[in-house]
PDB file of N, CA and C in Angstrom:
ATOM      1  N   UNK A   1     145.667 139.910  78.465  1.00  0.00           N
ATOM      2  CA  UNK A   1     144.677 139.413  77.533  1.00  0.00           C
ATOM      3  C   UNK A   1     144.675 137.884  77.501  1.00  0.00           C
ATOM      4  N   UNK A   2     145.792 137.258  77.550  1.00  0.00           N
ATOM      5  CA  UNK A   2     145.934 136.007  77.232  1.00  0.00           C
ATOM      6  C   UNK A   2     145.153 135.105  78.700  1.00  0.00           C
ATOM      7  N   UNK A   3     145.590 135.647  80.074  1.00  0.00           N
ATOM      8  CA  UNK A   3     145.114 135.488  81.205  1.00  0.00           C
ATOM      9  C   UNK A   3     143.182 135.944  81.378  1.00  0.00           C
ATOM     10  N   UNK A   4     142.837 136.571  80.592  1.00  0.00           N
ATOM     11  CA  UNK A   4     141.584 136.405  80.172  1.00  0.00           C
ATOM     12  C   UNK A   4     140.973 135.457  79.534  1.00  0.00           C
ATOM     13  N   UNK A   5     141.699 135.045  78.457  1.00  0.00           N
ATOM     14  CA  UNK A   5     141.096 134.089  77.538  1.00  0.00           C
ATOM     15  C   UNK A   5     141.456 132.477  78.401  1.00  0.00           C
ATOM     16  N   UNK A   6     142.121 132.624  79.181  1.00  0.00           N
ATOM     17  CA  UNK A   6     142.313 131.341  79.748  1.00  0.00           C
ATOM     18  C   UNK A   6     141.332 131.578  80.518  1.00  0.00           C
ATOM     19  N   UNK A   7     140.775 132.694  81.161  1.00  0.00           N
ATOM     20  CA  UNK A   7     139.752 132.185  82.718  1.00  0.00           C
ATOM     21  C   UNK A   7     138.021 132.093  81.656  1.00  0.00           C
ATOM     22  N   UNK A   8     138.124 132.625  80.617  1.00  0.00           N
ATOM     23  CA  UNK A   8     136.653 132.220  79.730  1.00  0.00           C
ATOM     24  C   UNK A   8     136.867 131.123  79.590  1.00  0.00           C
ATOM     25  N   UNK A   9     138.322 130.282  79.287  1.00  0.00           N
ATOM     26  CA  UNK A   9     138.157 128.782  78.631  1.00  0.00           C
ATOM     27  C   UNK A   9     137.375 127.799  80.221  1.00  0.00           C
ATOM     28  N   UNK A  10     137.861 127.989  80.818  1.00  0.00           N
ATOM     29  CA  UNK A  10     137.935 127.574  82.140  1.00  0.00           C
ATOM     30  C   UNK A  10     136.232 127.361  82.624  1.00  0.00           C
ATOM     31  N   UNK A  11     136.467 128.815  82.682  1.00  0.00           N
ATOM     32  CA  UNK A  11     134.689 129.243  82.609  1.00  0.00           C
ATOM     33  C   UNK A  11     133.921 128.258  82.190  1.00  0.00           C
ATOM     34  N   UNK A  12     134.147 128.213  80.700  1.00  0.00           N
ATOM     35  CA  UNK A  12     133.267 127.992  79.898  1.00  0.00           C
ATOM     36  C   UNK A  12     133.610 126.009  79.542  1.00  0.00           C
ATOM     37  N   UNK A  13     134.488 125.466  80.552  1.00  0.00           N
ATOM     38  CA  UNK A  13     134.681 124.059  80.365  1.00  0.00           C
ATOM     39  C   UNK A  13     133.530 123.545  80.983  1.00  0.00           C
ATOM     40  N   UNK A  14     133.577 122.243  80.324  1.00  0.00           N
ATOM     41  CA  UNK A  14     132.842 120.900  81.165  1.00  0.00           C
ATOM     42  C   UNK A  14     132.916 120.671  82.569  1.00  0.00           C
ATOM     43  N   UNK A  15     134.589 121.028  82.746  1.00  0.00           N
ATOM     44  CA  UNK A  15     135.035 120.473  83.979  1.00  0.00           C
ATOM     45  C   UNK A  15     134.575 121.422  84.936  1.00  0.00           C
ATOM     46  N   UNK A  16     134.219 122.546  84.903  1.00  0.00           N
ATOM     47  CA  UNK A  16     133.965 123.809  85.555  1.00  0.00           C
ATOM     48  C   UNK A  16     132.888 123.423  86.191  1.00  0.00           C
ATOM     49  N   UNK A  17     132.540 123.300  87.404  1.00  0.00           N
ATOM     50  CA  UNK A  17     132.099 122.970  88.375  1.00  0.00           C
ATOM     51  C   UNK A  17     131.579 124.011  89.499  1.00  0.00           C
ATOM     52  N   UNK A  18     129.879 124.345  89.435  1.00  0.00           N
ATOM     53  CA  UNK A  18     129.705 125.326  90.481  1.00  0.00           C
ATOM     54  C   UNK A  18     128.306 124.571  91.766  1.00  0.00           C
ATOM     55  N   UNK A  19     128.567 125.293  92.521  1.00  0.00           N
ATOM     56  CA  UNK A  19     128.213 124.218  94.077  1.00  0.00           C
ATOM     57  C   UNK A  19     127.138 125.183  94.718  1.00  0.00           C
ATOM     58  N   UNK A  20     125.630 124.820  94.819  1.00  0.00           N
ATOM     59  CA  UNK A  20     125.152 125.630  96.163  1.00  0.00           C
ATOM     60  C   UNK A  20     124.200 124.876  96.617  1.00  0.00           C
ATOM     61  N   UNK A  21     123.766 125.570  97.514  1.00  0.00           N
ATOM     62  CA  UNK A  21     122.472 124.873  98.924  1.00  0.00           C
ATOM     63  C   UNK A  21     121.279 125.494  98.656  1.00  0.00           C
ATOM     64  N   UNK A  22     120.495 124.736  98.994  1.00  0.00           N
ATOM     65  CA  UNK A  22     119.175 124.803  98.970  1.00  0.00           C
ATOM     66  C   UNK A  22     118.060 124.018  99.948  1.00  0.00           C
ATOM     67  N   UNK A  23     116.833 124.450 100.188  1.00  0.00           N
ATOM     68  CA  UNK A  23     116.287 123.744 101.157  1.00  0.00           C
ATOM     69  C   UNK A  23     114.614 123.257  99.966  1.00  0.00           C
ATOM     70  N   UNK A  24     114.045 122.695  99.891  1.00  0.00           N
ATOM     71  CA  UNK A  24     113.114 122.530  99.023  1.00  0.00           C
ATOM     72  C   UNK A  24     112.342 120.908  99.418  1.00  0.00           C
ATOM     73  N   UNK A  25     110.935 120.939  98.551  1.00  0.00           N
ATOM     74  CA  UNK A  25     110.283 119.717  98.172  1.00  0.00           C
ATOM     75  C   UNK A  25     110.659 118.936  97.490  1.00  0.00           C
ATOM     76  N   UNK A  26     110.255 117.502  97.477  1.00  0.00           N
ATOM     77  CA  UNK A  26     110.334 116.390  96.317  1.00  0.00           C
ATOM     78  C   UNK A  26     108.930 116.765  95.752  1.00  0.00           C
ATOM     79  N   UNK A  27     109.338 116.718  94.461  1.00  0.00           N
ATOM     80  CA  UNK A  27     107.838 116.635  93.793  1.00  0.00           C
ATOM     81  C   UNK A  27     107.812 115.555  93.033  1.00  0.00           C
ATOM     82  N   UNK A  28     108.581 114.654  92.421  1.00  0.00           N
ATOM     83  CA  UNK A  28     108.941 113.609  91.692  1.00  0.00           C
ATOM     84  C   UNK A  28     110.093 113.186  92.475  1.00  0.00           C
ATOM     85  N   UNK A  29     110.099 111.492  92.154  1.00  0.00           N
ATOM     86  CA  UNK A  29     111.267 110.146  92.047  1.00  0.00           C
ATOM     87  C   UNK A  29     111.093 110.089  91.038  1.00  0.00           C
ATOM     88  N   UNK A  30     111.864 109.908  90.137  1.00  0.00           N
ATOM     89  CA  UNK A  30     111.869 108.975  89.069  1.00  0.00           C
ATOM     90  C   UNK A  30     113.103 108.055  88.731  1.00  0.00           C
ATOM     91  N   UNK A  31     112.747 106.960  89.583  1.00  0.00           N
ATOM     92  CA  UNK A  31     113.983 105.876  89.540  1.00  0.00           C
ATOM     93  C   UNK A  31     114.799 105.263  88.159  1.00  0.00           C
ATOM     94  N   UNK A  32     113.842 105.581  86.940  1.00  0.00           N
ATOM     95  CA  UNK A  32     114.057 105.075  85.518  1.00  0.00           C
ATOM     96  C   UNK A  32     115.303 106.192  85.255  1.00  0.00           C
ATOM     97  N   UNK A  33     115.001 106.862  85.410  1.00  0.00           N
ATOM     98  CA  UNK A  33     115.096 108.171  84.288  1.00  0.00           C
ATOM     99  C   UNK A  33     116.767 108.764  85.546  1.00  0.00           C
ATOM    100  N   UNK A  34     116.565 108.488  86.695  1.00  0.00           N
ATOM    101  CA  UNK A  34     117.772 108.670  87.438  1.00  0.00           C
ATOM    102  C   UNK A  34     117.243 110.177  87.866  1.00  0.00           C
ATOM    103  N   UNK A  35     116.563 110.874  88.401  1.00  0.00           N
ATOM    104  CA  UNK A  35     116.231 112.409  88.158  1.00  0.00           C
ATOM    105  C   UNK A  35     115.258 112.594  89.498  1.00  0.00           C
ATOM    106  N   UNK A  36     115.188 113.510  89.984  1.00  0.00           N
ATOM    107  CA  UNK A  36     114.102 114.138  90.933  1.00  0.00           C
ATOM    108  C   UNK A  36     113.930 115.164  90.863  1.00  0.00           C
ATOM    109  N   UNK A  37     112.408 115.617  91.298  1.00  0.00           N
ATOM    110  CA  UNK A  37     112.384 116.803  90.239  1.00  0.00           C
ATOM    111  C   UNK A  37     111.775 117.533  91.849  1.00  0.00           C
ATOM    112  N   UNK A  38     112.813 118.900  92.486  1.00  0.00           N
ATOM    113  CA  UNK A  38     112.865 119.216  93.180  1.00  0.00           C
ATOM    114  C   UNK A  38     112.142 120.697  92.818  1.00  0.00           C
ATOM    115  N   UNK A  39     111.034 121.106  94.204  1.00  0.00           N
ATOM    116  CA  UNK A  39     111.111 122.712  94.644  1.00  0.00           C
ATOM    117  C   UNK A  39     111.456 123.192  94.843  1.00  0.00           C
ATOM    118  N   UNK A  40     112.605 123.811  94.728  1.00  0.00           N
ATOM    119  CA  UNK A  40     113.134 124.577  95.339  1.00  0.00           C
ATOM    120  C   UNK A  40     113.197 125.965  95.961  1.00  0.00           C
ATOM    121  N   UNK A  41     113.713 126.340  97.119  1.00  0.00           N
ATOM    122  CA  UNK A  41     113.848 128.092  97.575  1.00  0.00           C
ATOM    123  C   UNK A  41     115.241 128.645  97.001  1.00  0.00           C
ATOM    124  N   UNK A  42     115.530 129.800  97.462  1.00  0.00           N
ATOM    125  CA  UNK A  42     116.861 130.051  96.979  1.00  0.00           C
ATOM    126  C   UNK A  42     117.698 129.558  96.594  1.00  0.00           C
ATOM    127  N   UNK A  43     118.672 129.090  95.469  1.00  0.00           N
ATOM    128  CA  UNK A  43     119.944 127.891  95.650  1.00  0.00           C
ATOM    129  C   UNK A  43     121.211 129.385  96.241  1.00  0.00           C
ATOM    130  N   UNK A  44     121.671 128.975  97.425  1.00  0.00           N
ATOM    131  CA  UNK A  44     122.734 129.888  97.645  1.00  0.00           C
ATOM    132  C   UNK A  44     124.258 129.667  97.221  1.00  0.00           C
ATOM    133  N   UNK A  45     125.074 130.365  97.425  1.00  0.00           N
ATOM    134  CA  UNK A  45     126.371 130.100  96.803  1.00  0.00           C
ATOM    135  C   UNK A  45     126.928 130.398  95.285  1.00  0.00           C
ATOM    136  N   UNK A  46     127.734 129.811  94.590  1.00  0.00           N
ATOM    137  CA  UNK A  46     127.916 129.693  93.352  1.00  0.00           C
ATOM    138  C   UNK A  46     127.017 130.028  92.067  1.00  0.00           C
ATOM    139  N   UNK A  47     125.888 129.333  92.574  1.00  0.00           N
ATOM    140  CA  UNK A  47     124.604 129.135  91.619  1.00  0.00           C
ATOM    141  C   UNK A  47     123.805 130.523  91.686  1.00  0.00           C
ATOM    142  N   UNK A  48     123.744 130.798  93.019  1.00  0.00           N
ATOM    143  CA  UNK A  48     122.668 132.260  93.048  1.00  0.00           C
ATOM    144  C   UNK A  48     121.345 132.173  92.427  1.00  0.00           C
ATOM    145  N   UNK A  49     120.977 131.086  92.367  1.00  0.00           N
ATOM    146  CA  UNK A  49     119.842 130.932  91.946  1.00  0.00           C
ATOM    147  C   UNK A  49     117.944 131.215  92.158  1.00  0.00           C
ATOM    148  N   UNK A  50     117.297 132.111  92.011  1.00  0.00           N
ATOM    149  CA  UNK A  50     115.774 131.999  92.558  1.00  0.00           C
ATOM    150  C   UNK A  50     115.406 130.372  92.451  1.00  0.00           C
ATOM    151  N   UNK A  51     114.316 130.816  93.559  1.00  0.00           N
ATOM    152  CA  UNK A  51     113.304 129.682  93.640  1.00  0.00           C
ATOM    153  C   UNK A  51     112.430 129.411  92.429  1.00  0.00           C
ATOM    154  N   UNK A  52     112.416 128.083  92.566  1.00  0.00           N
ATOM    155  CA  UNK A  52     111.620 127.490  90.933  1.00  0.00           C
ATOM    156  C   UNK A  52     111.429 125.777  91.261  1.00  0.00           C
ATOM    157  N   UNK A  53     110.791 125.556  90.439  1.00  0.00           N
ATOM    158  CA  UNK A  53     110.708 123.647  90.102  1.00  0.00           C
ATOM    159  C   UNK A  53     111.434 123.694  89.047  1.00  0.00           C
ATOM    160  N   UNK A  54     112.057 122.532  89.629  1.00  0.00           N
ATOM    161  CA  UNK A  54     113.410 122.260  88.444  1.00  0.00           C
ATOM    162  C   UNK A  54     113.592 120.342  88.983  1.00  0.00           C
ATOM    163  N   UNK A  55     114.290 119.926  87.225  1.00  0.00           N
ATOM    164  CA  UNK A  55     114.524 118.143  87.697  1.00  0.00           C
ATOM    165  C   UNK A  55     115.935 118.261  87.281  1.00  0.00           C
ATOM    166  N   UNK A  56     116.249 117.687  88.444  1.00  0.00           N
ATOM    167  CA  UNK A  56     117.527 117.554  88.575  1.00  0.00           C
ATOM    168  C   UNK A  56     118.510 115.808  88.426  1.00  0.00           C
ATOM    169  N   UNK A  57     119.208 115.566  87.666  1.00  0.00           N
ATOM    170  CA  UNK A  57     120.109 114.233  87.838  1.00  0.00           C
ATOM    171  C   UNK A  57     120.375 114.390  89.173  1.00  0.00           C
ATOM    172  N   UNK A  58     120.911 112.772  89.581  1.00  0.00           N
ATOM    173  CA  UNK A  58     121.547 112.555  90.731  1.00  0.00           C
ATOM    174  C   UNK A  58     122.834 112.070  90.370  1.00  0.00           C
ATOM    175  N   UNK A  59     124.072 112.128  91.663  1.00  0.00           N
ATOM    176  CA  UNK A  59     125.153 111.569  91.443  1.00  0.00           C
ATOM    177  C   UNK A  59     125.348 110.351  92.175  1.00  0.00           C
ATOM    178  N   UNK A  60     124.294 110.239  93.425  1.00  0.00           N
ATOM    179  CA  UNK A  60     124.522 109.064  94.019  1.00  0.00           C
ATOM    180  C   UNK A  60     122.898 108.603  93.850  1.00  0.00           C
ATOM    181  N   UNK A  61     123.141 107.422  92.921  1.00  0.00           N
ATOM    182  CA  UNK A  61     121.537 106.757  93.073  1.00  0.00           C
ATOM    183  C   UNK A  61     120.842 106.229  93.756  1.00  0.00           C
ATOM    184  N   UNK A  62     121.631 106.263  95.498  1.00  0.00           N
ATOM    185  CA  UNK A  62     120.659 106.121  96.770  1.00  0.00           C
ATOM    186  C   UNK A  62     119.697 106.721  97.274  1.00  0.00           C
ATOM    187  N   UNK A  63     120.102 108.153  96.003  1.00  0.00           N
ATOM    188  CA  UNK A  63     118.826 109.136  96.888  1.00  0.00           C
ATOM    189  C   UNK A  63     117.236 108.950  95.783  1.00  0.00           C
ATOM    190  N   UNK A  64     117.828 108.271  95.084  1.00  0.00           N
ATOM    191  CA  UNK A  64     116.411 108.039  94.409  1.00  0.00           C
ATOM    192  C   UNK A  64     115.801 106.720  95.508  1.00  0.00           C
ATOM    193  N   UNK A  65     116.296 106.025  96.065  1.00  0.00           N
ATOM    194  CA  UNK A  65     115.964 104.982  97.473  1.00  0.00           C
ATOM    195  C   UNK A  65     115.504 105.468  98.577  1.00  0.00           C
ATOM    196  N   UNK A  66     116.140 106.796  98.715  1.00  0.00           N
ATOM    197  CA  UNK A  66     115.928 107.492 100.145  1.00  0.00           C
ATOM    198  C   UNK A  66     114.556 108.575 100.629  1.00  0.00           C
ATOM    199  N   UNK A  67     114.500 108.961  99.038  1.00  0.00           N
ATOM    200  CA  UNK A  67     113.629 110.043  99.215  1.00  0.00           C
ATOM    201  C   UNK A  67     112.225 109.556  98.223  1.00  0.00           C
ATOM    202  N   UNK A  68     111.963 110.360  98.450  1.00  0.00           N
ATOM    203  CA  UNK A  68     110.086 109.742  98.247  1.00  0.00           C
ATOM    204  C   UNK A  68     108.939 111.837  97.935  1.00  0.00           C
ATOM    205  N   UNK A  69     108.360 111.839  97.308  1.00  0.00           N
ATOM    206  CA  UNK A  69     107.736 112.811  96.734  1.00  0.00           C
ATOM    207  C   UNK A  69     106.701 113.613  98.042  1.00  0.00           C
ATOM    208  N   UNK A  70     106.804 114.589  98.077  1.00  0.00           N
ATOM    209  CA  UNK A  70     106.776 115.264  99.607  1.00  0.00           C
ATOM    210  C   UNK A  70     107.657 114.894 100.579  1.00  0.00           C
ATOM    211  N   UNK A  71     109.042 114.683 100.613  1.00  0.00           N
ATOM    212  CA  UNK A  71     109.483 115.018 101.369  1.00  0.00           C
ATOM    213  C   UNK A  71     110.368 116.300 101.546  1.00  0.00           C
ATOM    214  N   UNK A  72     110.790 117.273 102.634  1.00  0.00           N
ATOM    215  CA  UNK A  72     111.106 118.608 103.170  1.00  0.00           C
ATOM    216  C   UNK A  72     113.054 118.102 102.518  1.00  0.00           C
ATOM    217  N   UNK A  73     113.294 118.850 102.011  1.00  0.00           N
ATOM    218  CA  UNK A  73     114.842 118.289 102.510  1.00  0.00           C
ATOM    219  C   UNK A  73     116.140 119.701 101.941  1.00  0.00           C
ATOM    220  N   UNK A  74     117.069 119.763 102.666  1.00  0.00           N
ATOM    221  CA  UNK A  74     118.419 120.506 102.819  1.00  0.00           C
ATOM    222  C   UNK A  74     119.578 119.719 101.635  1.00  0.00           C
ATOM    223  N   UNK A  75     119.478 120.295 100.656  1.00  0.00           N
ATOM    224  CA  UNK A  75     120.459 119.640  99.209  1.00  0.00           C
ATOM    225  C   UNK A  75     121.187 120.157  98.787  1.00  0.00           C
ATOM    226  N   UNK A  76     122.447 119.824  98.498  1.00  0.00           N
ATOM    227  CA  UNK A  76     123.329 120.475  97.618  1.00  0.00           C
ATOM    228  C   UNK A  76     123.483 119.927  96.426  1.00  0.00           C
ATOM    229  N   UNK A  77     123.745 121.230  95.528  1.00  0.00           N
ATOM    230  CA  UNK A  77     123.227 120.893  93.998  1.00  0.00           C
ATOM    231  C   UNK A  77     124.749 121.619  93.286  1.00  0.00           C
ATOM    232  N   UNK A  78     124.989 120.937  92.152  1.00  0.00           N
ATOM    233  CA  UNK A  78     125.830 121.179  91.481  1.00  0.00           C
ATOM    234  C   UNK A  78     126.010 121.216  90.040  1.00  0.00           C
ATOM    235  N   UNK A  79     126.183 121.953  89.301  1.00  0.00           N
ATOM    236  CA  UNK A  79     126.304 122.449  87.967  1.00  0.00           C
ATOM    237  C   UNK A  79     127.576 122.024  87.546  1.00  0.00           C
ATOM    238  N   UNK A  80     127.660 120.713  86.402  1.00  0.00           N
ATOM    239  CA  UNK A  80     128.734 120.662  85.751  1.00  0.00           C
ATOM    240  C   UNK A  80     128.406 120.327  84.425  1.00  0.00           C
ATOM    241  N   UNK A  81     129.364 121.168  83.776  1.00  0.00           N
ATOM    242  CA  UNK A  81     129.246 120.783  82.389  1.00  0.00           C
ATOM    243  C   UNK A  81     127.691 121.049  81.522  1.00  0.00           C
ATOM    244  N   UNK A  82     126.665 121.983  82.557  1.00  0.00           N
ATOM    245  CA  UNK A  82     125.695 122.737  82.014  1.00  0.00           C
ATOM    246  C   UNK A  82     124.405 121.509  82.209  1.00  0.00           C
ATOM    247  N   UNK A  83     124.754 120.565  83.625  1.00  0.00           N
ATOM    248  CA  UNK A  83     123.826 119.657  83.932  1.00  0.00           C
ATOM    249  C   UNK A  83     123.590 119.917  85.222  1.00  0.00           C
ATOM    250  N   UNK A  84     122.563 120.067  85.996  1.00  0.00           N
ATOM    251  CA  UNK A  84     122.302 119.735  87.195  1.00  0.00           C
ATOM    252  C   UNK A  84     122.092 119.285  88.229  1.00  0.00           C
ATOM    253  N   UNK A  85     122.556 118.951  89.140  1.00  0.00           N
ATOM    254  CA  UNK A  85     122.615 117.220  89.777  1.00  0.00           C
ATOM    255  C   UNK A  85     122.699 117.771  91.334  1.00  0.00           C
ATOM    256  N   UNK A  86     121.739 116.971  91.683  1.00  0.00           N
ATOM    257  CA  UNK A  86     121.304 117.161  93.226  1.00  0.00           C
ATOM    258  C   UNK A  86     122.740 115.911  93.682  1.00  0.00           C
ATOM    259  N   UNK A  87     123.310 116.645  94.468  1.00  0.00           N
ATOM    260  CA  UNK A  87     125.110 115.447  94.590  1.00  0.00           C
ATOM    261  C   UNK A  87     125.293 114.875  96.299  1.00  0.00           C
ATOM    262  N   UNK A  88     123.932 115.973  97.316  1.00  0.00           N
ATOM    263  CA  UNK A  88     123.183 114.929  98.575  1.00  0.00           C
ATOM    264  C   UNK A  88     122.144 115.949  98.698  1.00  0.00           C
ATOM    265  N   UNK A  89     121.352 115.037  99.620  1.00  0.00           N
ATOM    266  CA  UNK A  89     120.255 115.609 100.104  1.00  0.00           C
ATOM    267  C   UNK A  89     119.570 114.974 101.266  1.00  0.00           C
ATOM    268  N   UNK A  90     119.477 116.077 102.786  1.00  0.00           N
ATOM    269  CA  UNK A  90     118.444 114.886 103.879  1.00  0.00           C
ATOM    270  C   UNK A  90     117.495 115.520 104.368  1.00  0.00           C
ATOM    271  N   UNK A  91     116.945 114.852 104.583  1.00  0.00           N
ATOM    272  CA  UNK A  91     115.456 114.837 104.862  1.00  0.00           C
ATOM    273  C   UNK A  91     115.781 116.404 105.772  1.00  0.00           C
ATOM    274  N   UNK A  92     114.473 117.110 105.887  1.00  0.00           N
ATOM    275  CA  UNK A  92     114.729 118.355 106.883  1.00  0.00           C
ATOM    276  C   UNK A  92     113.306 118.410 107.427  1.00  0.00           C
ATOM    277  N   UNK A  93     113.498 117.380 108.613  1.00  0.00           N
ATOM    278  CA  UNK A  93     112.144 117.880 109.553  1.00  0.00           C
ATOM    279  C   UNK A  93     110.837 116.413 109.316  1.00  0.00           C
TER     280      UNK A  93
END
């Protein structure tokens, strides 16, 4: 029981950290706001996620430099602490 309640705390931390891939559109930059607001197809991995439009934070603010609204691109996205954050992404095609 006790080994339960530790893997909900865990679970259910900030620090808890889940990771997947995805291939999708830019539909937004928004350099102010730190955010791009991606199309996405499947997110695979961790996330298991359907396809949807969703805006996502970034962790490295080069990719608000790099990428530009229609572009194709291969991203990995990460869930921490119940935020979403595109953490890279390159161009695909």
């Amino acid at each position: 029981m006790k080994q339960l309640a530790l893997l909900l705390m865990l679970l259910a931390s900030p620090a808890f950290a889940q990771q997947g891939e995805t291939t999708g559109e830019v539909r937004k930059v928004d350099k102010e706001a730190g955010k791009i607001t991606l199309r996405h197809g499947p997110i695979t991995g961790a996330l298991d996620m359907s396809a949807m439009s969703m805006v996502f934070q970034v962790k490295d603010p080069s990719l608000l430099e790099r990428l530009q609204a229609g572009d194709r691109v291969k991203a990995t996205i990460l869930k921490e602490g119940g935020v979403f954050y595109i953490v890279a992404a390159e161009k695909d095609g």
